[in-house]
Protein backbone atom coordinates (compact mmCIF):
# COMPACT_ATOMS: atom_id res chain seq x y z
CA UNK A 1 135.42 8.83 173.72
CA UNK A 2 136.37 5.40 174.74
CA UNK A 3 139.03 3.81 176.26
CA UNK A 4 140.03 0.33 177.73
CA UNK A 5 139.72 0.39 181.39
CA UNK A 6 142.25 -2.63 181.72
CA UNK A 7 144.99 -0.94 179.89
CA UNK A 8 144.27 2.43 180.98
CA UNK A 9 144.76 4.28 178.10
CA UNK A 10 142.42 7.28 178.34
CA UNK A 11 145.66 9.26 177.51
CA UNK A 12 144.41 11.93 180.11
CA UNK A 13 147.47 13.49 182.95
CA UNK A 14 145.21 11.97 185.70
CA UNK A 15 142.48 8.76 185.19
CA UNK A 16 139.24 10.24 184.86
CA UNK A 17 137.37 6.98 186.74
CA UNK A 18 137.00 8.41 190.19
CA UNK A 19 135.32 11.27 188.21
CA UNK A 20 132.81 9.18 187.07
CA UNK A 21 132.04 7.01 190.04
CA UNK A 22 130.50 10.29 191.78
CA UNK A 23 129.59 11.36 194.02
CA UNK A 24 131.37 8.85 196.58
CA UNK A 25 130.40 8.95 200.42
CA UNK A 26 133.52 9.08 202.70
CA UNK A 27 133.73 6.80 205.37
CA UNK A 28 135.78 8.44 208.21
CA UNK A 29 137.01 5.50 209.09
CA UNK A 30 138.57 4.66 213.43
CA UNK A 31 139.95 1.73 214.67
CA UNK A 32 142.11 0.59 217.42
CA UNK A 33 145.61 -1.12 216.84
CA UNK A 34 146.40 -3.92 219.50
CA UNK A 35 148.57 -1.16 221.52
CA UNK A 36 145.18 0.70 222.00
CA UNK A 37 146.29 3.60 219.88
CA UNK A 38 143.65 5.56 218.48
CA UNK A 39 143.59 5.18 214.11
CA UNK A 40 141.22 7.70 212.16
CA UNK A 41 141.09 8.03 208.24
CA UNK A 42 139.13 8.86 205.72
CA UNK A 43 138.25 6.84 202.70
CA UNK A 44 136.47 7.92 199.47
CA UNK A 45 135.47 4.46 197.91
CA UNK A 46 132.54 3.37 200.25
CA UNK A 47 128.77 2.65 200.43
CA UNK A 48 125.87 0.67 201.84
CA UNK A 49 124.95 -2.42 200.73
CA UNK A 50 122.35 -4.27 202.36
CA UNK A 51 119.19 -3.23 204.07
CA UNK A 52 118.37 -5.85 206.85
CA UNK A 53 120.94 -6.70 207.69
CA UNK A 54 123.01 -3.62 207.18
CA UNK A 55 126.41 -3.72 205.50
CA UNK A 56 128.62 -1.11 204.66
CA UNK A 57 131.94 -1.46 202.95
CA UNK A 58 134.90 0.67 202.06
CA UNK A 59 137.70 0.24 199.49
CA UNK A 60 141.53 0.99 201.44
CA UNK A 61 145.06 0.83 199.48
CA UNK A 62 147.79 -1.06 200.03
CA UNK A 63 148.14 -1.96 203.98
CA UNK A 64 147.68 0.85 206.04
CA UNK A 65 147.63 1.14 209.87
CA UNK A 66 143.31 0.94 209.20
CA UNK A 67 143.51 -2.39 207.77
CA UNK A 68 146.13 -3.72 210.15
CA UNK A 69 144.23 -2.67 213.00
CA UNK A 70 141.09 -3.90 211.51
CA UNK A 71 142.81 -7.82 210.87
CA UNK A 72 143.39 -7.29 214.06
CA UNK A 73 140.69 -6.69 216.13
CA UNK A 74 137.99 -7.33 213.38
CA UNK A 75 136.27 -3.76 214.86
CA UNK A 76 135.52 -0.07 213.37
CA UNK A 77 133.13 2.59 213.25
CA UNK A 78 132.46 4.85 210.44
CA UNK A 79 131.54 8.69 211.46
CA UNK A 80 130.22 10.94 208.77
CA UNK A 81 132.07 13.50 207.58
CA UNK A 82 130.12 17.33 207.35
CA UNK A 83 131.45 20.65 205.48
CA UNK A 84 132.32 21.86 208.89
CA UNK A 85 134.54 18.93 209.42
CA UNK A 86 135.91 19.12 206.01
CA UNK A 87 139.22 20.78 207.11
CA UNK A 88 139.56 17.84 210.16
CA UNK A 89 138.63 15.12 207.82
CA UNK A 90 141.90 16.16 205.09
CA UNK A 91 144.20 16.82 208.18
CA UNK A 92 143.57 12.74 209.39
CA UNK A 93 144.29 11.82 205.24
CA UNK A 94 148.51 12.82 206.42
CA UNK A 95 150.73 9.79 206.28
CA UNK A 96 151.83 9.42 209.40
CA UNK A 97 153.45 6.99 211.52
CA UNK A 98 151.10 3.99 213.55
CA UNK A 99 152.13 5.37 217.06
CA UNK A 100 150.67 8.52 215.95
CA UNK A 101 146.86 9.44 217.16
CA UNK A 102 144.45 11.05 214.37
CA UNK A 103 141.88 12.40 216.88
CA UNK A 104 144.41 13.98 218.51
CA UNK A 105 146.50 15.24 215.27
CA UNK A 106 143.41 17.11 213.94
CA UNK A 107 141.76 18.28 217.31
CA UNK A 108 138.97 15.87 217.46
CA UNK A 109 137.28 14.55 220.53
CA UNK A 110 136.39 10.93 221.07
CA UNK A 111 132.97 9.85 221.49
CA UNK A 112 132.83 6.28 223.04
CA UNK A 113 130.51 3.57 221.09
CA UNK A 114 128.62 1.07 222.76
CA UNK A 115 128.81 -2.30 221.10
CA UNK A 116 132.95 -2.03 219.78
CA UNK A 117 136.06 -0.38 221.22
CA UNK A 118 137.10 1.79 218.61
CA UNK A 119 135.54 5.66 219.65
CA UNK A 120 134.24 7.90 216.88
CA UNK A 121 134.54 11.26 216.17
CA UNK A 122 132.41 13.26 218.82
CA UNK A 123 131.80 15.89 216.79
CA UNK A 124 130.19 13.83 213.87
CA UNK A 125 125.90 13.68 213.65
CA UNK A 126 126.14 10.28 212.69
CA UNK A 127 128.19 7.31 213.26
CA UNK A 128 127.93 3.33 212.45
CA UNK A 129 129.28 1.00 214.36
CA UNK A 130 130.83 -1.84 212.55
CA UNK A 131 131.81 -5.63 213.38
CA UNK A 132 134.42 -6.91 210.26
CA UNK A 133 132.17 -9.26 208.12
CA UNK A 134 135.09 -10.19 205.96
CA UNK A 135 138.42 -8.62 203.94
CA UNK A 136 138.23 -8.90 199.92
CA UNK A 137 141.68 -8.64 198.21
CA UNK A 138 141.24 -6.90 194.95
CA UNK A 139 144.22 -8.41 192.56
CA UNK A 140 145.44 -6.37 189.57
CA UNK A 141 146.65 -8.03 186.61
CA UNK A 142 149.09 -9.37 187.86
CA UNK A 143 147.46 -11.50 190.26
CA UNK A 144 148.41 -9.62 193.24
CA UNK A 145 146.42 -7.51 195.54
CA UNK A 146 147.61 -4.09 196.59
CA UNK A 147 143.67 -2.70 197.31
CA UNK A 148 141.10 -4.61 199.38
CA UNK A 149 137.59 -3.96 200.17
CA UNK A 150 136.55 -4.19 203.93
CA UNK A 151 132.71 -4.93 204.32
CA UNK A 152 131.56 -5.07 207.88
CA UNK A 153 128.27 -5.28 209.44
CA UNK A 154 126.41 -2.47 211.19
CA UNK A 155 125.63 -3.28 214.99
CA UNK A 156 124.75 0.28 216.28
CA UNK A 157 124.00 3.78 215.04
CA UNK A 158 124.42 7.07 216.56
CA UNK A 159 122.11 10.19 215.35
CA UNK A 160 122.26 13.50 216.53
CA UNK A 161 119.33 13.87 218.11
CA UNK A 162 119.37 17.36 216.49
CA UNK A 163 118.68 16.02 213.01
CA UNK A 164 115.99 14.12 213.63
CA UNK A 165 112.50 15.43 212.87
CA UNK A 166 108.85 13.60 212.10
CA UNK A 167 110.54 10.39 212.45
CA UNK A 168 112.95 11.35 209.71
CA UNK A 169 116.28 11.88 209.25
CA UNK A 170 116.96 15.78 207.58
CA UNK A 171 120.77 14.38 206.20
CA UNK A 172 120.50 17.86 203.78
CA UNK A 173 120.65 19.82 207.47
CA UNK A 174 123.72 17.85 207.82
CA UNK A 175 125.41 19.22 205.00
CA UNK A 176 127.33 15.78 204.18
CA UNK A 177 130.32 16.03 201.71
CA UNK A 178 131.21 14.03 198.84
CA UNK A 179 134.36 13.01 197.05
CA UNK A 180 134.16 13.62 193.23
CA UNK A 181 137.67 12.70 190.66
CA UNK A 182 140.89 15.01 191.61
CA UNK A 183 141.02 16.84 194.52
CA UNK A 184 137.11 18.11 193.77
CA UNK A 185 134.38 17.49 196.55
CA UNK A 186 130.39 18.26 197.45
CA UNK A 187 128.28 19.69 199.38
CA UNK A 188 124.82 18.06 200.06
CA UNK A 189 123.05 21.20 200.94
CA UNK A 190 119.08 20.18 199.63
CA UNK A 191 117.28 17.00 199.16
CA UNK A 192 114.34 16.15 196.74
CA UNK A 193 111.95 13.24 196.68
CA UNK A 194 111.25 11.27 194.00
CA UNK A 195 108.49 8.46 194.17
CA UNK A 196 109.28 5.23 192.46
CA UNK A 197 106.46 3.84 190.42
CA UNK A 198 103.90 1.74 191.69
């Protein structure tokens, strides 16, 4: 099939793009509003992209407490989300109210990070910390923006130390999840290697 992406006419119940665009890392995603209150959410359109420096980026919706708190202190961290977290990760996805505290709404503990404010999750093996490189409204065709993409540069890591063997990374051990299109996610449970060609 084909359809035109602009006018959406796939003529599906549900768009089938974020099926396609998969799998998607989830950036777990915790800032600090200018109160000091605690902000933690997950979001499914995000990657690396650049190697030295490092950049990551994330897609967010129309303002939400992460973006406002992100304006506003230009500072985040991004903790990856595990299969054992999975549960933890969907409860801090409920729209709730800015006073209200993720961490503490889904039982998480706060790990502090050494180069912003925001803390990440304590129970995540890995976590970047992030300093806002810059905010990217995404218009529609109307010529507003309702979506942005948030790309901000990495200024510390966390590993678990646990994780870490030969000088590698095992990121299979850590059984990352994925978001695919719907409600549908994955499991990273083995890892292959493939050489590129000389």
């Amino acid at each position: 099939m084909f359809y035109d992406a602009v006018k959406n006419d796939h003529g599906f119940d549900i768009d089938p793009f974020k099926a396609l665009v998969a799998p998607r890392p989830i950036a777990w995603v915790s800032s600090l509003s200018r109160e000091g209150v605690a902000n933690l959410a997950p979001f499914s359109y995000f990657n690396a992209f650049s190697q030295n420096p490092h950049y990551v980026a994330f897609g967010i919706g129309p303002v939400k407490d992460t973006l406002r708190n992100i304006e506003a202190t230009r500072e985040f961290a991004v903790s990856l989300v595990t299969f054992d977290l999975k549960d933890r990760m969907n409860a801090t996805s409920a729209h709730v109210g800015p006073e209200v505290d993720e961490f503490e709404l889904a039982g998480l503990g706060k790990a502090p990070c050494r180069m912003i404010a925001p803390p990440r999750v304590a129970e995540s093996p890995a976590a970047l910390e992030c300093r806002l490189f810059q905010i990217v409204p995404l218009p529609g065709e109307t010529g507003e923006a309702s979506d942005h993409m948030v790309i901000g540069r990495v200024l510390g890591i966390h590993i678990d130390d646990r994780y870490i063997h030969d000088g590698r990374v095992d990121t299979a051990a850590m059984r990352p999840i994925a978001r695919l299109g719907y409600s549908e996610y994955t499991t990273v449970t083995e890892a292959w290697r493939m050489r590129r060609p000389d």
